[in-house]
C-alpha atoms as a PDB file:
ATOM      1  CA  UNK A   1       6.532 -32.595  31.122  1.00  0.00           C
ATOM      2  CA  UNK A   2       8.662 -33.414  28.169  1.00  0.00           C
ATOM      3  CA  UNK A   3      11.629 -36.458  28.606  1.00  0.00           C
ATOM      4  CA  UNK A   4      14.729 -36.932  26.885  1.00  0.00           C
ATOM      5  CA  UNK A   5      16.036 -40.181  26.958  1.00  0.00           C
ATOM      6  CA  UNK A   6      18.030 -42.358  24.380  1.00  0.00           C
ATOM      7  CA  UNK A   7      15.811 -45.628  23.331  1.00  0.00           C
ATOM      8  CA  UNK A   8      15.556 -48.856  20.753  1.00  0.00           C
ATOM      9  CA  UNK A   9      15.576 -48.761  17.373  1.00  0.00           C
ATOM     10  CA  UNK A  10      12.485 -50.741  17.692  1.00  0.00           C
ATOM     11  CA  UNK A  11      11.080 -47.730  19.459  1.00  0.00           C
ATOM     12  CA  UNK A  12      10.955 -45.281  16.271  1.00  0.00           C
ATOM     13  CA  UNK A  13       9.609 -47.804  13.533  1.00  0.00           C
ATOM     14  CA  UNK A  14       5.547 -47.651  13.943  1.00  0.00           C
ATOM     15  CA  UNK A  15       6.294 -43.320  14.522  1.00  0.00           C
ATOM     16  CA  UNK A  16       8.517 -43.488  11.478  1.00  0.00           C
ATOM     17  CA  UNK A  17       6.168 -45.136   9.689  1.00  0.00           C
ATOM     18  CA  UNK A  18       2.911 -43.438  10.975  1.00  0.00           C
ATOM     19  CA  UNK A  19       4.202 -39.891   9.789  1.00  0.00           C
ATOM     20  CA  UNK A  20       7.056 -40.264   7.336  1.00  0.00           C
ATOM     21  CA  UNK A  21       6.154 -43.487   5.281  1.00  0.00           C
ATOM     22  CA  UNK A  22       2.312 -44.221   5.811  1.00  0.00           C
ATOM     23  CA  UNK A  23       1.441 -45.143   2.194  1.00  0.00           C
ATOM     24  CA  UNK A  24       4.159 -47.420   2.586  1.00  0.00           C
ATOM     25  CA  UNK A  25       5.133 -50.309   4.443  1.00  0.00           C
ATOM     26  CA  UNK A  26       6.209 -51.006   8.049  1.00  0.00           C
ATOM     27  CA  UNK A  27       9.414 -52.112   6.571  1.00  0.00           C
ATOM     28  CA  UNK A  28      10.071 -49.399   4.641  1.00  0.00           C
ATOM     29  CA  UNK A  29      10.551 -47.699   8.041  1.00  0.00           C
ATOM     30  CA  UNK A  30      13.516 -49.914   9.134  1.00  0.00           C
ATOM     31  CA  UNK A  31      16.709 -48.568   8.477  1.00  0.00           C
ATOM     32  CA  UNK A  32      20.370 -51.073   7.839  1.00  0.00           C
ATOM     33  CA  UNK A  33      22.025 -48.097  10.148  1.00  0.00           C
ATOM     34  CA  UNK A  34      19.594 -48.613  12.885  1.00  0.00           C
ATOM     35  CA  UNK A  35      21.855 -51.016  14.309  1.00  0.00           C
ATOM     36  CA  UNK A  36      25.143 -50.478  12.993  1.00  0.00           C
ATOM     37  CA  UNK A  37      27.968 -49.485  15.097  1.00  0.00           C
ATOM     38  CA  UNK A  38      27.901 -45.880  15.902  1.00  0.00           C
ATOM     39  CA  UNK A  39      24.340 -45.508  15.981  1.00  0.00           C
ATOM     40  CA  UNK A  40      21.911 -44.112  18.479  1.00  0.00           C
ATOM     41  CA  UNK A  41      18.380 -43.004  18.736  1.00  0.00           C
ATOM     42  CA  UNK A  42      16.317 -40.658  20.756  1.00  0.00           C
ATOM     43  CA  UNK A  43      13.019 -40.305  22.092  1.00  0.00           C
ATOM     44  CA  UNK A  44      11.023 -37.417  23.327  1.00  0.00           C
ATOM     45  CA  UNK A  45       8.226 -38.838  25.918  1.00  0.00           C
ATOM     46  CA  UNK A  46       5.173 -37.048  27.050  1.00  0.00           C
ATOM     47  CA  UNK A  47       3.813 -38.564  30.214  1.00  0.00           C
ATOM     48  CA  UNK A  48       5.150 -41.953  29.534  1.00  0.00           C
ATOM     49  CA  UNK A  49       3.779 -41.346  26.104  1.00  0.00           C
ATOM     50  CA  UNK A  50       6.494 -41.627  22.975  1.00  0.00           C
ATOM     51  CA  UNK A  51       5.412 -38.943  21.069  1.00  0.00           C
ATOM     52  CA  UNK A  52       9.232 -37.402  19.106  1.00  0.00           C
ATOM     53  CA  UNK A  53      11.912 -39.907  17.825  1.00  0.00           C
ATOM     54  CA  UNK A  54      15.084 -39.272  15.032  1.00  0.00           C
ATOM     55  CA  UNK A  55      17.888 -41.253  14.980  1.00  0.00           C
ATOM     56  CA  UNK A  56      21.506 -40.597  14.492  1.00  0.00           C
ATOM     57  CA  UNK A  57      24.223 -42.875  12.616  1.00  0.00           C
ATOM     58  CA  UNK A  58      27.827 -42.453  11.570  1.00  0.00           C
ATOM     59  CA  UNK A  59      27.682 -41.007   8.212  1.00  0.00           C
ATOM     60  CA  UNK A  60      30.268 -39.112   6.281  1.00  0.00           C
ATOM     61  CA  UNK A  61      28.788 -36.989   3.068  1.00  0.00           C
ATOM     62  CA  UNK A  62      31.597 -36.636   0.723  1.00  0.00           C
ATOM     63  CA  UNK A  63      31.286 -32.860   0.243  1.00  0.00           C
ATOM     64  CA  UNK A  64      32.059 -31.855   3.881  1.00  0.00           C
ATOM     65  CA  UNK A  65      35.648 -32.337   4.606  1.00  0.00           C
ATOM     66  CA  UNK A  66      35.475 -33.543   8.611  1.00  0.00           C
ATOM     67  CA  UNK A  67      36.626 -36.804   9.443  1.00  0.00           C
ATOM     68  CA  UNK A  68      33.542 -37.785  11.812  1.00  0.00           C
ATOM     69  CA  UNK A  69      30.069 -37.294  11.040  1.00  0.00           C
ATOM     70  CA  UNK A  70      26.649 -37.709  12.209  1.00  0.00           C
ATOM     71  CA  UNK A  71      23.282 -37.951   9.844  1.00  0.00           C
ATOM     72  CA  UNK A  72      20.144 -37.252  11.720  1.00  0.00           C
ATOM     73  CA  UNK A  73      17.603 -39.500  10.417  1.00  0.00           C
ATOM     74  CA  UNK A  74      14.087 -39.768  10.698  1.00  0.00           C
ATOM     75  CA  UNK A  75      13.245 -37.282  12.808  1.00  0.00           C
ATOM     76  CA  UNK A  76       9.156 -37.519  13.540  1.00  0.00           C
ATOM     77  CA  UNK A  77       6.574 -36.079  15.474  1.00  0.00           C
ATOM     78  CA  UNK A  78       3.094 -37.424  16.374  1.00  0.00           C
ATOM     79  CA  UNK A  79       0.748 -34.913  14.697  1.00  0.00           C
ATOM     80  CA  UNK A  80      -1.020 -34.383  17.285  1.00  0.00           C
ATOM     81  CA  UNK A  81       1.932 -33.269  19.804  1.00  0.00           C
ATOM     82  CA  UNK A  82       3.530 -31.000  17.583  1.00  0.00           C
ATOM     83  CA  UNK A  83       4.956 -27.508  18.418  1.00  0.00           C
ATOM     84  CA  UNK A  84       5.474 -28.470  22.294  1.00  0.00           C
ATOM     85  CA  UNK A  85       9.507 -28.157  21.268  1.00  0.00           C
ATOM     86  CA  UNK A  86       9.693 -31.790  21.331  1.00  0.00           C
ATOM     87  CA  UNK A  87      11.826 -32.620  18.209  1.00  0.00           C
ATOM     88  CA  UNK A  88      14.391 -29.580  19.162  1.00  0.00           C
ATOM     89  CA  UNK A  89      15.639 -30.489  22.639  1.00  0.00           C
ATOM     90  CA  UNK A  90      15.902 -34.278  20.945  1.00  0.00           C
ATOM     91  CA  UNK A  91      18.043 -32.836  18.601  1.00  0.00           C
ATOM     92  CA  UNK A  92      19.719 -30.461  21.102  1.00  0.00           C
ATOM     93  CA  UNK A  93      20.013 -33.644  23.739  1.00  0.00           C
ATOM     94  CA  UNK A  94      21.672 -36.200  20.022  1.00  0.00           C
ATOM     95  CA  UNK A  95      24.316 -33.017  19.927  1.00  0.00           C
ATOM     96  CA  UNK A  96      25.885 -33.194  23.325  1.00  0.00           C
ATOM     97  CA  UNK A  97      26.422 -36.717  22.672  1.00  0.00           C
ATOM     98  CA  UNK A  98      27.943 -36.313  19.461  1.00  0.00           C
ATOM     99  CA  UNK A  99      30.497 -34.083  20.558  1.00  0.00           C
ATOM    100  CA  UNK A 100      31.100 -35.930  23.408  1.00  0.00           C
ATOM    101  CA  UNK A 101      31.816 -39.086  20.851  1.00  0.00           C
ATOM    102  CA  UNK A 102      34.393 -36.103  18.767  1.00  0.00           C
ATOM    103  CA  UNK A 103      32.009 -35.430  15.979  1.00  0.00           C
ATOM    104  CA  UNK A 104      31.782 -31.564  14.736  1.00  0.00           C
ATOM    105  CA  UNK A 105      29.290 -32.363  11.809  1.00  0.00           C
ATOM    106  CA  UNK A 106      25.834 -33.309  11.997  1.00  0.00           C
ATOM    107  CA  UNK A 107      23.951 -32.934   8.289  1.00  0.00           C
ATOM    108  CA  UNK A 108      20.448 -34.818   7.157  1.00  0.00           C
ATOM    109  CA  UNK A 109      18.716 -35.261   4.023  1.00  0.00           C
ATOM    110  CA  UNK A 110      15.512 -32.987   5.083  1.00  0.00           C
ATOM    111  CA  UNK A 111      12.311 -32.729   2.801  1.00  0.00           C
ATOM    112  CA  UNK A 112      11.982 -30.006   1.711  1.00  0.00           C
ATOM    113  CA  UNK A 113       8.460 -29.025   3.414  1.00  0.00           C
ATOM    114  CA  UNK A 114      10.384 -28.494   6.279  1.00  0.00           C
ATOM    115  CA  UNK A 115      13.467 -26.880   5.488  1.00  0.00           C
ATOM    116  CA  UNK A 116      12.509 -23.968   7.789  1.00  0.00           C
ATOM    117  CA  UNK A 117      12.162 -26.079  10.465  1.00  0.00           C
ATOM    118  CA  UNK A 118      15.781 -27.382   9.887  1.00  0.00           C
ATOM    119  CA  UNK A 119      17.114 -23.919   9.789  1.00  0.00           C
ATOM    120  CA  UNK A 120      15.277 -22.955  12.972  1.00  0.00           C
ATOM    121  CA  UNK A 121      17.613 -25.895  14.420  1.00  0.00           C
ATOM    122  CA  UNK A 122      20.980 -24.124  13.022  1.00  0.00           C
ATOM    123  CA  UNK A 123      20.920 -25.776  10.092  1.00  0.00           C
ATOM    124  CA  UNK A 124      22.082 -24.599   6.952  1.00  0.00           C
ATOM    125  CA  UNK A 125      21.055 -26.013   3.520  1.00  0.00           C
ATOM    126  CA  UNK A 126      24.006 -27.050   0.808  1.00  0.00           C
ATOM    127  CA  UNK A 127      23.088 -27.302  -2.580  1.00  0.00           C
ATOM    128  CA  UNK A 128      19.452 -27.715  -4.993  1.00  0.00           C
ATOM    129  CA  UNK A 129      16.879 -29.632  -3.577  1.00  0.00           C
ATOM    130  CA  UNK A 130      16.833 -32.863  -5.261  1.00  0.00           C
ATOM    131  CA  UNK A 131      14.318 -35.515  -5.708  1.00  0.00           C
ATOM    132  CA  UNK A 132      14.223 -38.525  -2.921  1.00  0.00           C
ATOM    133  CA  UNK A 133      12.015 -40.989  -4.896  1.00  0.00           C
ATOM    134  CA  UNK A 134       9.469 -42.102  -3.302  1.00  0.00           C
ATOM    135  CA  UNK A 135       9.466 -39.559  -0.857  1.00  0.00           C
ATOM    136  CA  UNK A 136       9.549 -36.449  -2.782  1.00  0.00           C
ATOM    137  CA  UNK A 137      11.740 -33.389  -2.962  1.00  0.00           C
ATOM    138  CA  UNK A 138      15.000 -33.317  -0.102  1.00  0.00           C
ATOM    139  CA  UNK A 139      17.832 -30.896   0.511  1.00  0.00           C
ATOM    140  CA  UNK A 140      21.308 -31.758   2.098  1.00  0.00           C
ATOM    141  CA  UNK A 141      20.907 -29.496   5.100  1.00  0.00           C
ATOM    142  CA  UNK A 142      24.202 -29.381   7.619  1.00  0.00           C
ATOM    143  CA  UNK A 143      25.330 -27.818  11.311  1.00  0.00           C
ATOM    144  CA  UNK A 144      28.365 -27.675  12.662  1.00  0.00           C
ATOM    145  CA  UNK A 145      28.539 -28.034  16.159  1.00  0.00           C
ATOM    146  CA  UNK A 146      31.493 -26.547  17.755  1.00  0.00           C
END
């Protein structure tokens, strides 16, 4: 059965890295706004296992006009435990507490690969895709919340 549950940064750096940065290094996985002020992180655990984690930071982007805003970050899934619905109750679970801490916003930079996914979410994309170097193509992707 799938688990919710807020954790460490320290928790999301070797599944960062594993599926969103593997030709690069552990470091590049390690984010300033992991620990800023603000800033939370979830987990979604599968029999003790940590198999989901994205993390969540104050972040305004200057082209939405609310005061308080959220930027899901990093959101990544073990390959192997994908499409169990993992990565959409963490999201759904990062939401509740949002609101609850006044924000309306919640917007990401998403690759594009899995804008679909995003939009599945609630998400909406704003603007042209745009290149994330070294990453490859993103898109500003956004969903308001109340």
């Amino acid at each position: 059965m799938l688990q919710i549950k807020l954790i460490q940064p320290e928790m999301t750096y070797s599944i960062r890295h594993k599926v969103l940065r593997p030709h690069q290094s552990i470091e590049s996985s390690i984010y300033t706004s992991d620990h800023e002020e603000g800033s939370f992180h979830v987990g979604a655990f599968l029999d003790d296992k940590l198999i989901t984690v994205v993390s969540f930071c104050l972040e305004k982007h200057p082209d939405f006009p609310e005061e308080i805003q959220y930027r899901l970050r990093a959101m990544a899934t073990l390959e192997d435990y994908r499409m169990l619905g993992a990565g959409r109750l963490a999201v759904r679970f990062a939401e509740e507490i949002i609101i609850d801490k006044g924000a309306y916003l919640l917007w990401c930079k998403g690759r594009t690969s899995v804008q679909k996914y995003y939009e599945n979410l609630g998400f909406k994309a704003f603007g042209e895709a745009f290149d994330y170097p070294p990453i490859g193509s993103h898109i500003i992707m956004y969903k308001r919340l109340i």
